[in-house]
Protein backbone atom coordinates (compact mmCIF):
# COMPACT_ATOMS: atom_id res chain seq x y z
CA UNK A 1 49.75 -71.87 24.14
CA UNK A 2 50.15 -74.17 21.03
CA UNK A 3 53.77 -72.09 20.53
CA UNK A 4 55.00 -72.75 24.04
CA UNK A 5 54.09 -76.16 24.16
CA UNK A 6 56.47 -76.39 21.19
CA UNK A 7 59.10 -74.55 22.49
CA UNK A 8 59.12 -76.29 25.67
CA UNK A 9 59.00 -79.72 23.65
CA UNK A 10 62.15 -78.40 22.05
CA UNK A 11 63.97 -77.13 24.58
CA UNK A 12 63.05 -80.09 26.46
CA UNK A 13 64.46 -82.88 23.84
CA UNK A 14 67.63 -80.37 23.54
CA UNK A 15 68.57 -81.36 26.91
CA UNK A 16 67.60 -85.08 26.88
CA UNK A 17 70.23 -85.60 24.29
CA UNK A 18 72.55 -83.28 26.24
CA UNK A 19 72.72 -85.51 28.71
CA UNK A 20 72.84 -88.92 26.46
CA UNK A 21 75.67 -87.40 25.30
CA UNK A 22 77.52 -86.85 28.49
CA UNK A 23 76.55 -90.49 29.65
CA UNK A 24 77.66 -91.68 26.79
CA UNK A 25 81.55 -90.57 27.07
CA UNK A 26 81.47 -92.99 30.26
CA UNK A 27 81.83 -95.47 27.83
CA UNK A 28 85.00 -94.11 25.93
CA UNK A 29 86.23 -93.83 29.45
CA UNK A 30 85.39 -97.56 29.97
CA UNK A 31 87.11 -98.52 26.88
CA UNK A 32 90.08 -97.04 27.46
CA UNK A 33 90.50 -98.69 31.44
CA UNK A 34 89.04 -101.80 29.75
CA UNK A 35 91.45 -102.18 27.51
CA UNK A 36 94.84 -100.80 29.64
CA UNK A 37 93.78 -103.62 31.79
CA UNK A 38 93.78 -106.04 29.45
CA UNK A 39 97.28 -105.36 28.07
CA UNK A 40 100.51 -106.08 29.56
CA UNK A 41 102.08 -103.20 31.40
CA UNK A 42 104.86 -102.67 28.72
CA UNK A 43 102.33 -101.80 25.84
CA UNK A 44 99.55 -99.46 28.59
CA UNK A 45 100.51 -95.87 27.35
CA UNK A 46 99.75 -97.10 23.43
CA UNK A 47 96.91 -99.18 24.23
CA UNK A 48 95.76 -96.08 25.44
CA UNK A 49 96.23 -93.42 22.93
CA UNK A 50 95.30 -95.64 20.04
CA UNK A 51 91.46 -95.51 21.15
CA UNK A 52 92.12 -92.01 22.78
CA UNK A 53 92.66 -90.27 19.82
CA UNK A 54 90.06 -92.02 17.87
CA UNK A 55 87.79 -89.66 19.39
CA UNK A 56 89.35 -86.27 17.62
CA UNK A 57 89.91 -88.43 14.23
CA UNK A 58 86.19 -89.76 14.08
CA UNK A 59 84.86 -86.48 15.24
CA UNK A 60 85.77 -84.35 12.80
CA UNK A 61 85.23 -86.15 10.03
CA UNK A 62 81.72 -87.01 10.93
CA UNK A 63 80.91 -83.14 11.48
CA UNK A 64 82.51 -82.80 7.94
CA UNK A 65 81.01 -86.18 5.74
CA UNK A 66 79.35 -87.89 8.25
CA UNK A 67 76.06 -86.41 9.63
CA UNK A 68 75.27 -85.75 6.03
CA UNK A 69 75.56 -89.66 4.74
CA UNK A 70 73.14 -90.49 7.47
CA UNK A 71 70.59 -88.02 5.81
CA UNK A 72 71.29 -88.37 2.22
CA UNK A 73 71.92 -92.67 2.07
CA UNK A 74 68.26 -93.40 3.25
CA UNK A 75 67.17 -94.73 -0.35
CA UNK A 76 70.43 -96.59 -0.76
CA UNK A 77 70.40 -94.40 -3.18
CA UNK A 78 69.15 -96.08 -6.47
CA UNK A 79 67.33 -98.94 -4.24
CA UNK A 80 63.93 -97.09 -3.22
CA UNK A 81 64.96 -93.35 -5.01
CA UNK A 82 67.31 -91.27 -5.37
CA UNK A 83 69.79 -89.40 -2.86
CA UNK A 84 68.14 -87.52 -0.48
CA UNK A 85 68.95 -83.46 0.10
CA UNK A 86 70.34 -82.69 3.88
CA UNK A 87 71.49 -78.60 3.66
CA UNK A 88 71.16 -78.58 7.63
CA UNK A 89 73.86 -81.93 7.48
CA UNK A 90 76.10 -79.84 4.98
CA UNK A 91 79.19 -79.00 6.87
CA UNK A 92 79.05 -75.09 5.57
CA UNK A 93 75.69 -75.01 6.42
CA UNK A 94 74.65 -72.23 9.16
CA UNK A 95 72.74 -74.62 10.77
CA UNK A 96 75.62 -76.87 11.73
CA UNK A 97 76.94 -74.29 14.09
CA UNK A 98 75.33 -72.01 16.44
CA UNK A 99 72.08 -70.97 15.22
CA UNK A 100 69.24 -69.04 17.53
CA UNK A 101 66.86 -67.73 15.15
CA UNK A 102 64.62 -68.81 12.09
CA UNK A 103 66.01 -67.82 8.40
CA UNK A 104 68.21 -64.59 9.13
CA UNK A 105 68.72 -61.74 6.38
CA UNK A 106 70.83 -63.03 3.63
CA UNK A 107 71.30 -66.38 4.99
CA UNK A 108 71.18 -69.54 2.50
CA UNK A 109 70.88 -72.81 2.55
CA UNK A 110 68.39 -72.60 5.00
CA UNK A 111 64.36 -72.84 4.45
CA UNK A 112 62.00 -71.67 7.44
CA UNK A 113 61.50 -75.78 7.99
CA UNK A 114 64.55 -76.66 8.71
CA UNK A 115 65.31 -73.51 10.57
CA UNK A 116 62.14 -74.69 12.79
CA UNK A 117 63.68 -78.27 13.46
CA UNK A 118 67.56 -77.90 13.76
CA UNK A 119 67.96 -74.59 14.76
CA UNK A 120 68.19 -75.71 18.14
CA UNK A 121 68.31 -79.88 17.77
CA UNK A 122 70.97 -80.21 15.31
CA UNK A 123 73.74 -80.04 17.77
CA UNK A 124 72.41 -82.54 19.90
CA UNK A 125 71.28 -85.02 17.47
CA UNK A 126 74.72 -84.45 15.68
CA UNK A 127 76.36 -85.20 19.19
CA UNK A 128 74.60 -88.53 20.18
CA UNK A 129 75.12 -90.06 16.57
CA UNK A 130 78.63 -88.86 16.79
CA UNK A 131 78.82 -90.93 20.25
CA UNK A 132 77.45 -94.06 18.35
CA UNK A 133 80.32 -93.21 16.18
CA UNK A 134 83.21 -93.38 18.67
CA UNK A 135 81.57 -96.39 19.62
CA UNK A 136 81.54 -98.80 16.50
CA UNK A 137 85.41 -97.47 16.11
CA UNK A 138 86.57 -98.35 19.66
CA UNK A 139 85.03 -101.96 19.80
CA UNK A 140 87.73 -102.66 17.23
CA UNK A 141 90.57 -100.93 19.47
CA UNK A 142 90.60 -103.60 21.71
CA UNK A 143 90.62 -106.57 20.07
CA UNK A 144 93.72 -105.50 17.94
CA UNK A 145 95.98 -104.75 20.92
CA UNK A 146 99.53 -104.81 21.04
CA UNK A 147 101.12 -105.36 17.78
CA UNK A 148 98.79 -102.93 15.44
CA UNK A 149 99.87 -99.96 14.22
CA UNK A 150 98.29 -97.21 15.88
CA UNK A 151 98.16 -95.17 12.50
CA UNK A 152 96.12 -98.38 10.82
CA UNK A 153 93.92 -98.44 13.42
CA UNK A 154 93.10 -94.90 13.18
CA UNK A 155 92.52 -95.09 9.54
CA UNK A 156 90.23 -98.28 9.64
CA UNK A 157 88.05 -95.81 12.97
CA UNK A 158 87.42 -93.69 10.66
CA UNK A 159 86.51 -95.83 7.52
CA UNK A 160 83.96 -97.76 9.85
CA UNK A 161 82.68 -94.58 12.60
CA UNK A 162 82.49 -91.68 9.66
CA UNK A 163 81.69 -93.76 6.49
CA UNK A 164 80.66 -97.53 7.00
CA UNK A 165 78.11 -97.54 10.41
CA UNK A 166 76.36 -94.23 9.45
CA UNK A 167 75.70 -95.49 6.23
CA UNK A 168 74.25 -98.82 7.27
CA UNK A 169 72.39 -96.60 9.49
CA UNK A 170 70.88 -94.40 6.89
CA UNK A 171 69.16 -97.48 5.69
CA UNK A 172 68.50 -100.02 8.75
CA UNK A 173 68.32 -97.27 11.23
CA UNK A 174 66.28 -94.39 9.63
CA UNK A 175 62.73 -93.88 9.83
CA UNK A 176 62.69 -94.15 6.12
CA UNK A 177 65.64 -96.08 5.53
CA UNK A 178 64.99 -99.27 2.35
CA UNK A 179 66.19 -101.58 4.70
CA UNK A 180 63.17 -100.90 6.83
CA UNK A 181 60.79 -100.19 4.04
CA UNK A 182 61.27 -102.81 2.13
CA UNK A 183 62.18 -105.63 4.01
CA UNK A 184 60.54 -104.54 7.63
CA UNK A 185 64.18 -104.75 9.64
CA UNK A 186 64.10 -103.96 13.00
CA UNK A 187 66.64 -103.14 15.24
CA UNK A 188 65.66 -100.54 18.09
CA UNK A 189 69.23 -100.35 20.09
CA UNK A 190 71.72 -101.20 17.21
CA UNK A 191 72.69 -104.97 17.74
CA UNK A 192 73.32 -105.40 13.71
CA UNK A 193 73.87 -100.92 13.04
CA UNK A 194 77.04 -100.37 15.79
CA UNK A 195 77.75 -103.85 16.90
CA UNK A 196 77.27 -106.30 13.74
CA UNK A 197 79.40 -104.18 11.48
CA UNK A 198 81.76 -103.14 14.30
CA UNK A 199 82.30 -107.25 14.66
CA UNK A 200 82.61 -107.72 11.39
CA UNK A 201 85.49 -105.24 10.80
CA UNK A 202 87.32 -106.56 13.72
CA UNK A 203 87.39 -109.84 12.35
CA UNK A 204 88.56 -108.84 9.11
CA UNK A 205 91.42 -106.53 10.83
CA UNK A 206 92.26 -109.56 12.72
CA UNK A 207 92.33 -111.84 9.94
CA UNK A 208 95.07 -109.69 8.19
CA UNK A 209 97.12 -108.58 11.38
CA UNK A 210 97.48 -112.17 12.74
CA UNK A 211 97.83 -113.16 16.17
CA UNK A 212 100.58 -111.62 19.15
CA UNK A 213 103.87 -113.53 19.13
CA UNK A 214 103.50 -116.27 21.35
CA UNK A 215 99.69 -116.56 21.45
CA UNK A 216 99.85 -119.90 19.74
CA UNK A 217 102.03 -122.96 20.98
CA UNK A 218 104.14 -124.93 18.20
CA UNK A 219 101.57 -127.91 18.34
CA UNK A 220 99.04 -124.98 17.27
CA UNK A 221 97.12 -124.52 21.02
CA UNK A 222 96.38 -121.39 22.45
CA UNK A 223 97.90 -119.96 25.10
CA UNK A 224 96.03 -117.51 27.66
CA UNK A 225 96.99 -114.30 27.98
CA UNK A 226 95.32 -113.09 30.91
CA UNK A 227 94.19 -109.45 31.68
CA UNK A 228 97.08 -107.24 33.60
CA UNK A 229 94.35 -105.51 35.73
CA UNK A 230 91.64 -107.56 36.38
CA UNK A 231 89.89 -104.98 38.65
CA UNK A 232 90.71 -102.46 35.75
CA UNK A 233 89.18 -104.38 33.70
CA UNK A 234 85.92 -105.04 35.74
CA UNK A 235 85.66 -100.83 36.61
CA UNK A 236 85.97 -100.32 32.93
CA UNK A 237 82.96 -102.64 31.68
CA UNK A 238 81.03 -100.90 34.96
CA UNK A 239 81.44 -97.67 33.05
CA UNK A 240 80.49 -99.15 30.12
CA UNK A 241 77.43 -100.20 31.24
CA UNK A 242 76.42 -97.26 32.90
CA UNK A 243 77.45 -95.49 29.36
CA UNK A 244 74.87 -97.71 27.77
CA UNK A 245 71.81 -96.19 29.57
CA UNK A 246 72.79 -92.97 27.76
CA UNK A 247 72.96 -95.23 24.51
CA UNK A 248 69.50 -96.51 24.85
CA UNK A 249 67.65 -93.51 25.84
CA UNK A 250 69.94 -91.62 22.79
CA UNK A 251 68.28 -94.19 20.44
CA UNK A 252 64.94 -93.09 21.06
CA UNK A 253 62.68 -89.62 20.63
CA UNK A 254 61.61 -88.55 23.86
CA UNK A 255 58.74 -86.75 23.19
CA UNK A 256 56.32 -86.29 19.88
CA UNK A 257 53.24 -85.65 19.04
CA UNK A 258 50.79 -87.89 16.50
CA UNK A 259 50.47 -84.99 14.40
CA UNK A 260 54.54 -84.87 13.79
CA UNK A 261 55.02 -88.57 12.99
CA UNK A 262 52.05 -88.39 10.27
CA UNK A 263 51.72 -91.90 10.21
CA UNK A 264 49.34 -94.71 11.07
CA UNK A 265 49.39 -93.22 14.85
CA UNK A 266 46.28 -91.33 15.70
CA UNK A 267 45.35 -89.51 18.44
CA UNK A 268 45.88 -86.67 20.82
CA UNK A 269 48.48 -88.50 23.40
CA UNK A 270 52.15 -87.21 22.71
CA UNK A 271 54.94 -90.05 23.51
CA UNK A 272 57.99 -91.39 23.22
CA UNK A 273 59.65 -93.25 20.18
CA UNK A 274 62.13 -95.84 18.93
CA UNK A 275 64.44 -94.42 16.48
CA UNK A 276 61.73 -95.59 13.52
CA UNK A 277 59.09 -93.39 15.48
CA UNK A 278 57.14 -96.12 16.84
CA UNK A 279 55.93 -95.35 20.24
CA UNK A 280 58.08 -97.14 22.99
CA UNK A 281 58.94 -96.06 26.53
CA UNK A 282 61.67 -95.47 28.95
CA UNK A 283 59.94 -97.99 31.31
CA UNK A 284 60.34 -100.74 28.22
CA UNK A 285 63.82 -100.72 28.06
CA UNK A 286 64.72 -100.16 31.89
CA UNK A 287 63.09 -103.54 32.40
CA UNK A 288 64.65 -105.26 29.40
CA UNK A 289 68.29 -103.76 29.51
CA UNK A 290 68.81 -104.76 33.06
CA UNK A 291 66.78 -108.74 32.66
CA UNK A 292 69.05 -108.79 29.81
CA UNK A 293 72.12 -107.50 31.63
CA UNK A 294 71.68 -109.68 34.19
CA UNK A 295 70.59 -113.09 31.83
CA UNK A 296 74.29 -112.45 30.01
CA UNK A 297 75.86 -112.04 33.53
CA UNK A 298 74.97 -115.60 35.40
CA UNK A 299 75.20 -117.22 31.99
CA UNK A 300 79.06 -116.08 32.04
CA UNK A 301 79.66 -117.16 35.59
CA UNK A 302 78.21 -120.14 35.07
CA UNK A 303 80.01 -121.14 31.94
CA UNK A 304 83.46 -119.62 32.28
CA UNK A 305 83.19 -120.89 35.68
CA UNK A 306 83.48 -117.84 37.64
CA UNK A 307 85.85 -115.85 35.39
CA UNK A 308 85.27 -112.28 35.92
CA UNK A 309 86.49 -111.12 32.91
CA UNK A 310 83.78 -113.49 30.81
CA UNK A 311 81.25 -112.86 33.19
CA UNK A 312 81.22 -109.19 32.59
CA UNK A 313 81.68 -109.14 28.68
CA UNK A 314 78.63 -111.87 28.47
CA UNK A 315 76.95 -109.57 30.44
CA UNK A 316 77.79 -106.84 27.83
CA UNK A 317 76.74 -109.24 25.26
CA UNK A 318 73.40 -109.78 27.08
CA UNK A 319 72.28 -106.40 26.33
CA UNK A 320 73.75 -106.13 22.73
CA UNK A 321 71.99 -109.47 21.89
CA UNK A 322 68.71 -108.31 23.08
CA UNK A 323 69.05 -104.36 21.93
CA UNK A 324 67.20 -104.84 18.22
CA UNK A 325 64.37 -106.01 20.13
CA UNK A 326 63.93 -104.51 23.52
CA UNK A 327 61.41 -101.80 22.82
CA UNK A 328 59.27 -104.65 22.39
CA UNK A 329 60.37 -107.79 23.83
CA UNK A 330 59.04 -108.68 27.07
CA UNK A 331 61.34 -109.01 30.37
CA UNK A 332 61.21 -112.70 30.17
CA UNK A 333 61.97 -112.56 26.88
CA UNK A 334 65.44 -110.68 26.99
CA UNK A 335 66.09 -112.71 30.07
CA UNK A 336 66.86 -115.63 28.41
CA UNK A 337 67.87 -114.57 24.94
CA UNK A 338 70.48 -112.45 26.96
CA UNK A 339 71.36 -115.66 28.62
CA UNK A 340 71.47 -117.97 25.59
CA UNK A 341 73.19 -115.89 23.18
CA UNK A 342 75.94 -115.03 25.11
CA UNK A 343 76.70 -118.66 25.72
CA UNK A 344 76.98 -119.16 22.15
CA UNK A 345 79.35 -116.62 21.56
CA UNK A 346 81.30 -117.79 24.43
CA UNK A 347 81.56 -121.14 23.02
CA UNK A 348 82.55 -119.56 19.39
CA UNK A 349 84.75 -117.20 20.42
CA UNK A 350 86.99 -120.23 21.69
CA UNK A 351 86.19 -122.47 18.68
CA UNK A 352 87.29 -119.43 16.06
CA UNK A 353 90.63 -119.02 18.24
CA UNK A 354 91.53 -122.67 18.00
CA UNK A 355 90.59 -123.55 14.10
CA UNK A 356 91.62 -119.55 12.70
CA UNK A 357 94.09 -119.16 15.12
CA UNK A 358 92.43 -115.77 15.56
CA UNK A 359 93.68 -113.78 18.31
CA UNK A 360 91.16 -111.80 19.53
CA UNK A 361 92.41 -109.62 22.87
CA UNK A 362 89.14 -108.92 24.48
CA UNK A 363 86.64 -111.32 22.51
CA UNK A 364 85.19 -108.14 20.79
CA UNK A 365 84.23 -110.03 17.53
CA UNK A 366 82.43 -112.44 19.53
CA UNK A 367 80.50 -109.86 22.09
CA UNK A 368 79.67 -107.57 19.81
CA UNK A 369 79.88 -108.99 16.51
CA UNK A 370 78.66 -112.61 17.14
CA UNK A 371 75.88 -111.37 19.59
CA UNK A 372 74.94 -108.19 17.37
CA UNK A 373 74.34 -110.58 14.48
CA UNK A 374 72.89 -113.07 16.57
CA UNK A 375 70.29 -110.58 18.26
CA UNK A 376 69.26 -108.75 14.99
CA UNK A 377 68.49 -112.68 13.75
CA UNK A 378 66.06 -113.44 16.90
CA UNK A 379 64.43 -110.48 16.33
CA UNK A 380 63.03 -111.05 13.19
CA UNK A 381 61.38 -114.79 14.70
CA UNK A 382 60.68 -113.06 18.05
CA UNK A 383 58.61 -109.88 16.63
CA UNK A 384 57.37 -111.40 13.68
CA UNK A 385 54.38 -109.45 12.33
CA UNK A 386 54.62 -106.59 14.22
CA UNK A 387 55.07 -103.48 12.41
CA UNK A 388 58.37 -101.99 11.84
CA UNK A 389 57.16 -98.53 11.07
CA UNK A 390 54.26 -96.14 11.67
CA UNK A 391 54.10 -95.68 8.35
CA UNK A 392 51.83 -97.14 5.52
CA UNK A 393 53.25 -99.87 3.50
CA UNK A 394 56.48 -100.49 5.29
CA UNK A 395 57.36 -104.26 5.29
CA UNK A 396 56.63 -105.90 9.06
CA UNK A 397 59.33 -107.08 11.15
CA UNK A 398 60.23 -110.74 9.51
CA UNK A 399 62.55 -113.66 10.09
CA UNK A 400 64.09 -113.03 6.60
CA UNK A 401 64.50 -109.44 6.45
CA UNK A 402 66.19 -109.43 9.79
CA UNK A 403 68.29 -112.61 8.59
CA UNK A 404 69.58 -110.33 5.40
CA UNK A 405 69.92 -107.14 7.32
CA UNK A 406 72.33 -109.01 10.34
CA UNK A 407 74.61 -110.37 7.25
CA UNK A 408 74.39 -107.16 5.15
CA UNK A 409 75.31 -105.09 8.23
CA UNK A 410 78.73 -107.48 9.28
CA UNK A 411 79.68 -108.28 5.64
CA UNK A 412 79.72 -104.16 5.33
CA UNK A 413 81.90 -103.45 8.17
CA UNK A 414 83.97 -106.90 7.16
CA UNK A 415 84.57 -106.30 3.21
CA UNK A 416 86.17 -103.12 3.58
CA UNK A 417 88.05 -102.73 5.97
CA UNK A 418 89.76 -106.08 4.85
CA UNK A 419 90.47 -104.49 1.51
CA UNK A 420 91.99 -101.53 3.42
CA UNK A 421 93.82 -103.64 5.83
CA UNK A 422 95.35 -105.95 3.08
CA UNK A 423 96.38 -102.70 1.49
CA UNK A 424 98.37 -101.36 4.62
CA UNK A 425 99.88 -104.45 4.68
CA UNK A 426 100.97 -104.57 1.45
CA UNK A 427 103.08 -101.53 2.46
CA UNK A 428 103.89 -102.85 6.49
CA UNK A 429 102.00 -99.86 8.03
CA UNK A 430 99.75 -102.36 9.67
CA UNK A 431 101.63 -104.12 12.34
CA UNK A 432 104.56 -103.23 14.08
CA UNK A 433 107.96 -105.09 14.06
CA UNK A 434 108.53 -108.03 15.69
CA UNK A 435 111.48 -106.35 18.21
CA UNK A 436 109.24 -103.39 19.29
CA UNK A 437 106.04 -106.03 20.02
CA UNK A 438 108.13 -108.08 21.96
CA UNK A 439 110.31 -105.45 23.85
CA UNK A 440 106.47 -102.95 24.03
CA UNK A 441 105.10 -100.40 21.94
CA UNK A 442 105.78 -98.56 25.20
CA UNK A 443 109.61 -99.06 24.83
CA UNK A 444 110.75 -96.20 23.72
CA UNK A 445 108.36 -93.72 25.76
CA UNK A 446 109.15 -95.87 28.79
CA UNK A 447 113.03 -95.10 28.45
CA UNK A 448 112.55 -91.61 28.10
CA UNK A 449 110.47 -91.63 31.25
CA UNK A 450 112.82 -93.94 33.01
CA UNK A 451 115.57 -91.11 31.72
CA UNK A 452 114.26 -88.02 32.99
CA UNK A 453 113.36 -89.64 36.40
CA UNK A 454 116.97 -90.61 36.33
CA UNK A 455 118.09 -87.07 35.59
CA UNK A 456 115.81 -85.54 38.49
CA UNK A 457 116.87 -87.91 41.30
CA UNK A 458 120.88 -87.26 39.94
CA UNK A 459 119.94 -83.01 40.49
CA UNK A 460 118.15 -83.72 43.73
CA UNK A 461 120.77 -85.54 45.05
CA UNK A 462 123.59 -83.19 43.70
CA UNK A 463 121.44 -80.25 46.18
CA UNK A 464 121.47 -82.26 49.20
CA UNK A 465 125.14 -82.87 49.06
């Protein structure tokens, strides 16, 4: 009985994060209509395939460096031990492929253990992290638009969704990650882990890459460039939405017993965890991703004054400003900070624009990295003194350890890839020319299109006669 229990467990998690998985590609596919909407129509087909084929670029090197950092990084290393040994993370590991059995006749780098756990989970778990990965890459598509090279921007995707995010996550975002050990940070749903760093690195990208040719008036004012698609645009924030369910119930562990944590929780009752193991439920963050959803949304239509593409992305911002706390906040609670925090972002988005003259194409620093930062700093006064672990000894949640996590996790995804940006500039392989942004990145594809429908009509026409 005990054995089938198990194996039903198992198969039954392999599925949940199946399906997390597939939910969350809806918001790649968001992204990409997101973002097509928001460019002009001569740029659409690169503005596509820039965050299209971040997807292939950020998956393979996370199956081949990636997974593994997550495992090995958990004690920084050096800051609370040494580096930690992952064989089932090891890309020539049998257990990163298809694997149906325990420890098979001449097979190494596998112990009975691990053959247990990932013979079966490994694909899964691999999958949904990779997901988070695509994610932290794309938020930085969009804000870039239009005059980055789509080469730099695929460099920089990887950089921050194989190297930078799953390393922050090794030790913010692991059940024994320092971070969390050692200064009790909490952050259940990745406001500082995807969002703060994925902020931080599209300001930096910005910063170098300067604003589109004509964003800024000579007296130094900001022009708008308003969204080609607004109902594109609107569809594609939908998806994303509807992609973030599978991101929230991907952050937790559906289903574990006492016994398997081996921490402070006792009993016989088998439940559901955050990703630090600490019981939450599916009920918890249905209530506080859609109060917060909905706190971000009438805060944007009330302060952008009916704008739909603000009142959507504050709604975004509502959940990513409550998501380090909503597997314990209560619905009240992510109500307003979903409301409040937004507004602040709103109003610095527009302030950074006018002082930096930073041209930010879809406010993504501001959404994501503003609110992510913001969020993982509420946290730490809103759950403070609660535990941040099951575990003995582990710091609680604080104001200060929360504070120092938020600015470790956006000066990480900043410092780099400003040093690698600078670098491609250095050698011009980070914006385009100034002809080819002002006649489209789409120029040249659009004449061969325009060609070969020219060519088609001139046959067809040559048969009727």
């Amino acid at each position: 009985m005990e054995g089938n229990l198990n194996a039903l467990t198992t198969i039954f998690t392999e599925f949940y994060y199946w399906v997390t998985i597939v939910m969350m590609f809806l918001i790649h596919v968001g992204f990409c209509m997101y973002e097509v909407g928001v460019s002009r129509r001569r740029n659409h087909l690169k503005t596509l395939m820039k965050n299209a084929m971040a997807i292939p670029l950020v998956t393979i090197t996370f199956y081949f460096f990636g997974w593994w950092i997550y495992f090995g990084f958990p004690n920084g290393p050096g800051i609370a031990g040494g580096l930690v040994t992952a064989p089932f993370a090891e890309p020539w590991n049998p257990l990163m492929g298809t694997h149906l059995s325990g420890v098979n006749p001449g097979e190494t780098g596998v112990t009975p253990t691990d053959a247990a756990l990932w013979h079966r989970l490994n694909g899964v778990f691999w999958g949904a992290f990779l997901l988070f990965s695509i994610t932290t890459a794309s938020i930085i598509s969009g804000s870039i638009i239009e005059r980055a090279r789509s080469g730099a921007f695929w460099i920089v995707a990887v950089l921050v969704g194989s190297v930078l995010w799953i390393l922050d996550a090794s030790w913010g975002w692991h059940p024994q990650g320092w971070m969390v050990k050692l200064w009790g940070y909490h952050d259940a749903y990745a406001s500082g882990v995807v969002h703060a760093i994925a902020g931080g690195a599209a300001l930096a990208f910005l910063i170098v890459l300067g604003p589109r040719i004509g964003k800024f008036r000579p007296d130094g004012t900001a022009r708008d460039i308003p969204p080609h698609n607004v109902w594109l645009v609107t569809i594609g924030l939908f998806l994303i939405f509807t992609g973030f369910w599978g991101f929230y119930a991907a952050c937790n562990i559906p289903l574990i017993s006492p016994a398997t944590i081996a921490g402070q929780i006792t009993g016989e009752t088998w439940t559901a965890t955050n990703i630090y193991l600490a019981p939450t439920t599916l009920s918890a963050i249905t209530f506080n991703f859609l109060m917060s959803l909905s706190g971000g949304m009438l805060a944007g239509y009330i302060v952008s004054k009916g704008d739909p593409f603000w009142t959507f992305s504050m709604g975004l911002c509502g959940v990513i400003s409550t998501s380090a706390g909503n597997d314990l906040y209560h619905p009240i609670q992510a109500l307003l900070i979903g409301a409040i925090i937004p507004t602040i972002c709103y109003k610095l988005h527009y302030f950074v624009e006018r002082r930096f003259k930073i041209d930010d194409a879809v406010g993504a620093v501001a959404v994501h990295g503003y609110g992510g930062f913001l969020g993982v700093v509420v946290a730490g006064f809103m759950l403070w003194g609660q535990p941040s672990s099951p575990y003995e000894g582990f710091a609680h949640i604080n104001p200060l350890g929360n504070f120092a996590g938020a600015v470790l996790m956006f000066v990480l995804g900043f410092v780099p890839t400003f040093v690698v940006c600078k670098i491609l500039n250095s050698m011009n392989l980070l914006r385009v020319p100034a002809k080819v942004e002002l006649e489209g990145v789409d120029f040249a594809l659009n004449h061969a299109f325009e060609a070969s429908v020219r060519e088609v009509g001139t046959a067809e026409k040559a048969m009727i006669k």
